[in-house]
C-alpha atoms as a PDB file:
ATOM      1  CA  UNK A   1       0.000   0.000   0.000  1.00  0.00           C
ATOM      2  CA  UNK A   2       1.495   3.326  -0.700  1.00  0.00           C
ATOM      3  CA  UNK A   3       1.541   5.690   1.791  1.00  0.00           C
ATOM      4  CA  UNK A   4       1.740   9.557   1.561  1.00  0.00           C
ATOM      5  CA  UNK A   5       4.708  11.851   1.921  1.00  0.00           C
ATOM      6  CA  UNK A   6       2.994  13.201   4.664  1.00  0.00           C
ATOM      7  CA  UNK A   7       2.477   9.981   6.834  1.00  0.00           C
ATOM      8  CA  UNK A   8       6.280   9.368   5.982  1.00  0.00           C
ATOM      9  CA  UNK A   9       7.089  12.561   7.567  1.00  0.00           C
ATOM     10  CA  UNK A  10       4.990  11.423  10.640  1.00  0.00           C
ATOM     11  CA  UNK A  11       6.618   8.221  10.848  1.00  0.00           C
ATOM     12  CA  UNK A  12      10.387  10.007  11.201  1.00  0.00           C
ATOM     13  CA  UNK A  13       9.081  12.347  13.684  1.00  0.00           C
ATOM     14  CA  UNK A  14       7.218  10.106  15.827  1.00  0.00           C
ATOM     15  CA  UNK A  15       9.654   6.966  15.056  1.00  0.00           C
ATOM     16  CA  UNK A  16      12.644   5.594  16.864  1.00  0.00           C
ATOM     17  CA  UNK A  17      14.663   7.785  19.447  1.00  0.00           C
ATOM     18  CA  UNK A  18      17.713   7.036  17.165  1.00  0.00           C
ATOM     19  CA  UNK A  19      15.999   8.478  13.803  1.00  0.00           C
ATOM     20  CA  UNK A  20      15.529  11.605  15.987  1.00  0.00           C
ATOM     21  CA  UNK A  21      19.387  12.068  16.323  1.00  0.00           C
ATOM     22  CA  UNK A  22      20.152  11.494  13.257  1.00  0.00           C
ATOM     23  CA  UNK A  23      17.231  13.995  12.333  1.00  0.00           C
ATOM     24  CA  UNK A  24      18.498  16.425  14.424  1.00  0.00           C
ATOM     25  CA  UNK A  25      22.068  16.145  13.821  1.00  0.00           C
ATOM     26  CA  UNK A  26      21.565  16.398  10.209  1.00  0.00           C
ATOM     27  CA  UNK A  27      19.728  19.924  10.914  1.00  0.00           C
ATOM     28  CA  UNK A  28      22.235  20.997  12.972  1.00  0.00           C
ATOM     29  CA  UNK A  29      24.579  20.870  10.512  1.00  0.00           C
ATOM     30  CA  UNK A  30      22.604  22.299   8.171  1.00  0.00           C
ATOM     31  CA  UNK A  31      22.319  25.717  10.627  1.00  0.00           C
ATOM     32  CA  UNK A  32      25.655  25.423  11.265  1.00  0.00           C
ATOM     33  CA  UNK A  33      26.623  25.864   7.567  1.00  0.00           C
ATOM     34  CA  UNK A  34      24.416  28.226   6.872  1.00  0.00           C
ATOM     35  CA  UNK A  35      25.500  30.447   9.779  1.00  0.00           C
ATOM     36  CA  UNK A  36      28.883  29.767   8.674  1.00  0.00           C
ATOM     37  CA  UNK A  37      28.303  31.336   4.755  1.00  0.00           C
ATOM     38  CA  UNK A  38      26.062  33.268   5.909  1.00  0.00           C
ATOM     39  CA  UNK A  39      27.266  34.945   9.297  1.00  0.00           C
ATOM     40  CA  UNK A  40      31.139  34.022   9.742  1.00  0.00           C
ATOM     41  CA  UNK A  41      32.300  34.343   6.278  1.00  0.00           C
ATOM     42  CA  UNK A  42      31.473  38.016   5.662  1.00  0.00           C
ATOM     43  CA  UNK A  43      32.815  38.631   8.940  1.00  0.00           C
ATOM     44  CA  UNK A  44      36.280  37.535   8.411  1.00  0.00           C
ATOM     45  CA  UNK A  45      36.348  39.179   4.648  1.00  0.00           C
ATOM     46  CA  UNK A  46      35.344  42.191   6.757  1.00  0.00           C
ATOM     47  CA  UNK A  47      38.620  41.590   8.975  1.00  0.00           C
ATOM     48  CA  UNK A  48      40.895  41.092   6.363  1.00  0.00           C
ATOM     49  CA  UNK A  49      39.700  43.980   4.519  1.00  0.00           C
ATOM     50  CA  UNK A  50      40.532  46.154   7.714  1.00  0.00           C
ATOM     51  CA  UNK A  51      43.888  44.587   8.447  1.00  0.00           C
ATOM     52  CA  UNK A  52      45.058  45.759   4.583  1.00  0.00           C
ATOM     53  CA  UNK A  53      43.479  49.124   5.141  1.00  0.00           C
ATOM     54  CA  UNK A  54      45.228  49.302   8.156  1.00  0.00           C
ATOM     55  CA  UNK A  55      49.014  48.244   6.472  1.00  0.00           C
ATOM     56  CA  UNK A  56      48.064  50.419   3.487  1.00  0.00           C
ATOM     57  CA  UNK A  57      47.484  53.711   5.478  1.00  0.00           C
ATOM     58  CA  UNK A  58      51.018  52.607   8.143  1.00  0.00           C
ATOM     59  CA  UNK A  59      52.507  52.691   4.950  1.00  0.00           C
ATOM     60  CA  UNK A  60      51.351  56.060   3.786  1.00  0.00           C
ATOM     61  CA  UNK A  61      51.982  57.282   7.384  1.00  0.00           C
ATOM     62  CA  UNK A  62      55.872  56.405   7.504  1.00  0.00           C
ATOM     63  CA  UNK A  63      55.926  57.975   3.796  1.00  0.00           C
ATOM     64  CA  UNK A  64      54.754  61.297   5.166  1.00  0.00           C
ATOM     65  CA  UNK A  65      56.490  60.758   8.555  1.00  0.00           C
ATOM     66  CA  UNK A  66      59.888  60.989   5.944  1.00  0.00           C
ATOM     67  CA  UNK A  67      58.814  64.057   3.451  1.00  0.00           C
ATOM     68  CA  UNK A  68      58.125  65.949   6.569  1.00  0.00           C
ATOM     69  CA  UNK A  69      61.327  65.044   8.035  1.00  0.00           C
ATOM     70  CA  UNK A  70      62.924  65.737   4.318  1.00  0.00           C
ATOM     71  CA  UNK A  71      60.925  69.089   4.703  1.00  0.00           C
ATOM     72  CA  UNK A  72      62.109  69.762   8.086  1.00  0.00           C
ATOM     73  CA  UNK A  73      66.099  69.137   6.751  1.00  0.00           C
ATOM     74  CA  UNK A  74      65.439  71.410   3.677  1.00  0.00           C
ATOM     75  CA  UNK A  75      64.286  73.796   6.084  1.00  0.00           C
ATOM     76  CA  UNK A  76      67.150  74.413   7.976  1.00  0.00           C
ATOM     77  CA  UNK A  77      69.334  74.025   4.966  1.00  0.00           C
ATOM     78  CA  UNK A  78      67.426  77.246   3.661  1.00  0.00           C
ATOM     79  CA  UNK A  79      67.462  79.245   6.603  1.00  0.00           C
ATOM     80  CA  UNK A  80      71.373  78.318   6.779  1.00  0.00           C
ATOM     81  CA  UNK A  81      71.267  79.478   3.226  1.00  0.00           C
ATOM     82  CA  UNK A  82      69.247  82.090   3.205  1.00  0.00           C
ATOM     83  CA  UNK A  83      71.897  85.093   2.525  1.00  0.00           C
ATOM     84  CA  UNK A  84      74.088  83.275  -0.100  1.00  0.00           C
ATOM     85  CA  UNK A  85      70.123  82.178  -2.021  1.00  0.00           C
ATOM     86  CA  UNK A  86      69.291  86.274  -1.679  1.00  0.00           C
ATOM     87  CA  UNK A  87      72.520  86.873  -3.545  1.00  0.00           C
ATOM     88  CA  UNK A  88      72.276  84.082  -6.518  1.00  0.00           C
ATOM     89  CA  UNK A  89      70.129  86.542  -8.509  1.00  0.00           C
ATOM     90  CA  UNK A  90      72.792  89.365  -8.675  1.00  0.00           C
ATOM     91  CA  UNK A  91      75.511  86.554  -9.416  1.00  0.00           C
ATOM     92  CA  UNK A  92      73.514  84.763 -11.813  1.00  0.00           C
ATOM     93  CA  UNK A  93      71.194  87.186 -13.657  1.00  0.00           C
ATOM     94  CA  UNK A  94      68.528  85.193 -15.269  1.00  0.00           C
ATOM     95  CA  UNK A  95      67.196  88.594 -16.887  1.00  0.00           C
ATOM     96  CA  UNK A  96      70.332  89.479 -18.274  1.00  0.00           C
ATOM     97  CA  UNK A  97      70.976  92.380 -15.551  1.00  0.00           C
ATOM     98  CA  UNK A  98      74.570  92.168 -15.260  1.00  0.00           C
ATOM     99  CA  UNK A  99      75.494  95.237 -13.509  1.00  0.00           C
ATOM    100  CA  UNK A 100      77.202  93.698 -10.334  1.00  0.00           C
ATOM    101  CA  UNK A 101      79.497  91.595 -12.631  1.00  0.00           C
ATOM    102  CA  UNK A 102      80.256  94.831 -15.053  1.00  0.00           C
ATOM    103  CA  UNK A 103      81.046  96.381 -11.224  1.00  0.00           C
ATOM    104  CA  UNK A 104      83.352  93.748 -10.232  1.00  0.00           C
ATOM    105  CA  UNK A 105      85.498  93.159 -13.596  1.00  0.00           C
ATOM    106  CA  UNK A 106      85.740  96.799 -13.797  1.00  0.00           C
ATOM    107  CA  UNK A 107      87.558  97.059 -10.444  1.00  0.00           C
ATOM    108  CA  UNK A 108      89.593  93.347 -10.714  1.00  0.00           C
ATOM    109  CA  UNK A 109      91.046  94.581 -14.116  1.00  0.00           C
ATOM    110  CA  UNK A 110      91.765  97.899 -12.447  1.00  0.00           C
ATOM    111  CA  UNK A 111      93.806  95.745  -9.708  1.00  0.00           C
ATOM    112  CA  UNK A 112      95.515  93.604 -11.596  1.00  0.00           C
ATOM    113  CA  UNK A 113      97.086  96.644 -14.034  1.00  0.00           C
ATOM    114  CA  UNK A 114      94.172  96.187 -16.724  1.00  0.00           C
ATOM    115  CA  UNK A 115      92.673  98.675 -18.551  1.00  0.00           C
ATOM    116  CA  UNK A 116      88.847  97.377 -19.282  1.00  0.00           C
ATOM    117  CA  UNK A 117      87.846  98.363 -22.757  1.00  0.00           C
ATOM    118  CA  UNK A 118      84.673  96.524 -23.591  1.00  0.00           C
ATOM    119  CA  UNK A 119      82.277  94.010 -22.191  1.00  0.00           C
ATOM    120  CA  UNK A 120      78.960  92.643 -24.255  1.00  0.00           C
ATOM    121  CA  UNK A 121      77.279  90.198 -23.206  1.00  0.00           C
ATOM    122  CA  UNK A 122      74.576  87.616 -25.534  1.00  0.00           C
ATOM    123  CA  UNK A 123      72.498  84.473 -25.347  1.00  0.00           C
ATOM    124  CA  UNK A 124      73.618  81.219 -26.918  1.00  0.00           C
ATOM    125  CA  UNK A 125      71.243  80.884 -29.057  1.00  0.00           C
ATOM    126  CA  UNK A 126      73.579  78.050 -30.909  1.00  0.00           C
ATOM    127  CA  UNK A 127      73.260  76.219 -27.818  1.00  0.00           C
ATOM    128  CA  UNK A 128      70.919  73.041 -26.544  1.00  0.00           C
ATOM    129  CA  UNK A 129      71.074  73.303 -22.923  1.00  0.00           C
ATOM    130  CA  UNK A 130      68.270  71.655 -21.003  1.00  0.00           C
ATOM    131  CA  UNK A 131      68.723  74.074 -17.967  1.00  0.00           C
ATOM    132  CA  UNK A 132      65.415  75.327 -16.501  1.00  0.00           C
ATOM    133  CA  UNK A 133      66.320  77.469 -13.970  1.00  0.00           C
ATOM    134  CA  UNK A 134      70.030  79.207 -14.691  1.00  0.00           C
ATOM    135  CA  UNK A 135      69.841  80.388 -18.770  1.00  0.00           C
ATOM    136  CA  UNK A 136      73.490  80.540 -20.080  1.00  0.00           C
ATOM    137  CA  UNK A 137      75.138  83.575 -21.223  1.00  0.00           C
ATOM    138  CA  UNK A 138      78.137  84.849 -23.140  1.00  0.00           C
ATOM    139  CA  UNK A 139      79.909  87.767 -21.871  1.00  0.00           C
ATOM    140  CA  UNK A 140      82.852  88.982 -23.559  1.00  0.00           C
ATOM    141  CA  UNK A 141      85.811  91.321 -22.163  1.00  0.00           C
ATOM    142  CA  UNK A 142      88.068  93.354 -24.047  1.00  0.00           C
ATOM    143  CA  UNK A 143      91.016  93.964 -22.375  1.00  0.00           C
ATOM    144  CA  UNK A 144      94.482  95.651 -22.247  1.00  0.00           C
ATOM    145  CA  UNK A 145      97.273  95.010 -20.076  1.00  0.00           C
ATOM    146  CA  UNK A 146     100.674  93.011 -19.741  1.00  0.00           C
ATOM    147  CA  UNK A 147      99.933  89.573 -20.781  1.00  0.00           C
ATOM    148  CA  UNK A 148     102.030  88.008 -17.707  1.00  0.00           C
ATOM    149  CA  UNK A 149      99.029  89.023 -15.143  1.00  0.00           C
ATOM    150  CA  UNK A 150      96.283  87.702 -17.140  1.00  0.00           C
ATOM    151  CA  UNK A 151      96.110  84.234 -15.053  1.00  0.00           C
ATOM    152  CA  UNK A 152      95.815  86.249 -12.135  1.00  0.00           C
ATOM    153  CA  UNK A 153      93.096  88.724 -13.511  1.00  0.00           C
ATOM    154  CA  UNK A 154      90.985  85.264 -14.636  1.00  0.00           C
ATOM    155  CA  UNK A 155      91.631  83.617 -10.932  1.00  0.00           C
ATOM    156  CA  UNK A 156      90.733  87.036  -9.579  1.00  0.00           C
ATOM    157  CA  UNK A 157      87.239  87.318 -11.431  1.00  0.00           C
ATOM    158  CA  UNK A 158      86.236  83.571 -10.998  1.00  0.00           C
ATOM    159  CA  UNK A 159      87.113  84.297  -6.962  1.00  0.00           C
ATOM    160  CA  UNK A 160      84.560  87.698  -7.157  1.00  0.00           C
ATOM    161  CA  UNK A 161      81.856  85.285  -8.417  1.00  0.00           C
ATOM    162  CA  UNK A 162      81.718  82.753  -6.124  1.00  0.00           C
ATOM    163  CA  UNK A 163      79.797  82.165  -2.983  1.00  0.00           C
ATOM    164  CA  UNK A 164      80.760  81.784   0.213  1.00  0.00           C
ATOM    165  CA  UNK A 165      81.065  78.129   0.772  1.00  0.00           C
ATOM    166  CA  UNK A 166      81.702  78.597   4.182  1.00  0.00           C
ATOM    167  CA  UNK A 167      78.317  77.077   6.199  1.00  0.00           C
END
């Protein structure tokens, strides 16, 4: 005789002590997997999402820990530097106003027993420098005087245009 689904049910439910262990063990590991997908799992994706957040931004932290220390050394370096960086525009004219060096060479060739004739001065224009800050220039001296001194009128003018490397 065929029975229903129904009575079958019955039968587990009401049957044997030992087919309602197995009944319930079988649902308990069903809720325990589904907790497990469904509860756990997100969880731990959750953690592991934080603890890479967390390296990520240490990271970034100790990278900006070091520019401000970089900015902190450049810093002093300027302040140390401050007079000599005041002083690079007169010794390197980026505007072509050369009137400290036409000062000085006037006054070295004076010293030296030189008689200063001419100076010009006149962009390279023949020239591929890749220089963005200093722009090159020719300046040209005209010059009369006993020949003998004219190593120590050269070492005289390269001294006048130098900074004080002393810091």
């Amino acid at each position: 005789m065929a029975e229903s689904k129904g009575v079958g049910y019955l039968k587990i439910i009401n049957g044997s002590v030992q087919n309602k262990t197995y009944s319930f063990a079988v649902f308990t590991v069903i809720v325990v997997i589904v907790l497990l997908v469904g509860a756990i799992r997100p969880t731990l994706l959750t953690i592991t999402k934080i603890n890479k957040d967390i390296e990520e931004k240490t990271l970034i932290n100790e990278q900006l820990d070091s520019k401000l220390d970089n900015l902190a050394r450049l810093n002093s370096q300027y302040s140390e530097r401050n007079e000599d960086i005041e002083v690079l525009p007169l010794m390197f004219p980026t505007q072509g106003n050369f009137s400290l060096f036409m000062s000085n060479i006037e006054t070295i060739a004076k010293s030296n027993g030189y008689t200063l004739n001419s100076i010009t001065f006149g962009s390279p224009n023949d020239l591929d420098y890749k220089y963005t800050v200093l722009k090159p220039w020719i300046a040209r001296i005209t010059v009369t005087g006993n020949r003998s001194n004219i190593v120590k009128l050269l070492s005289a003018d390269r001294k006048s245009t130098r900074l004080n490397s002393s810091h």
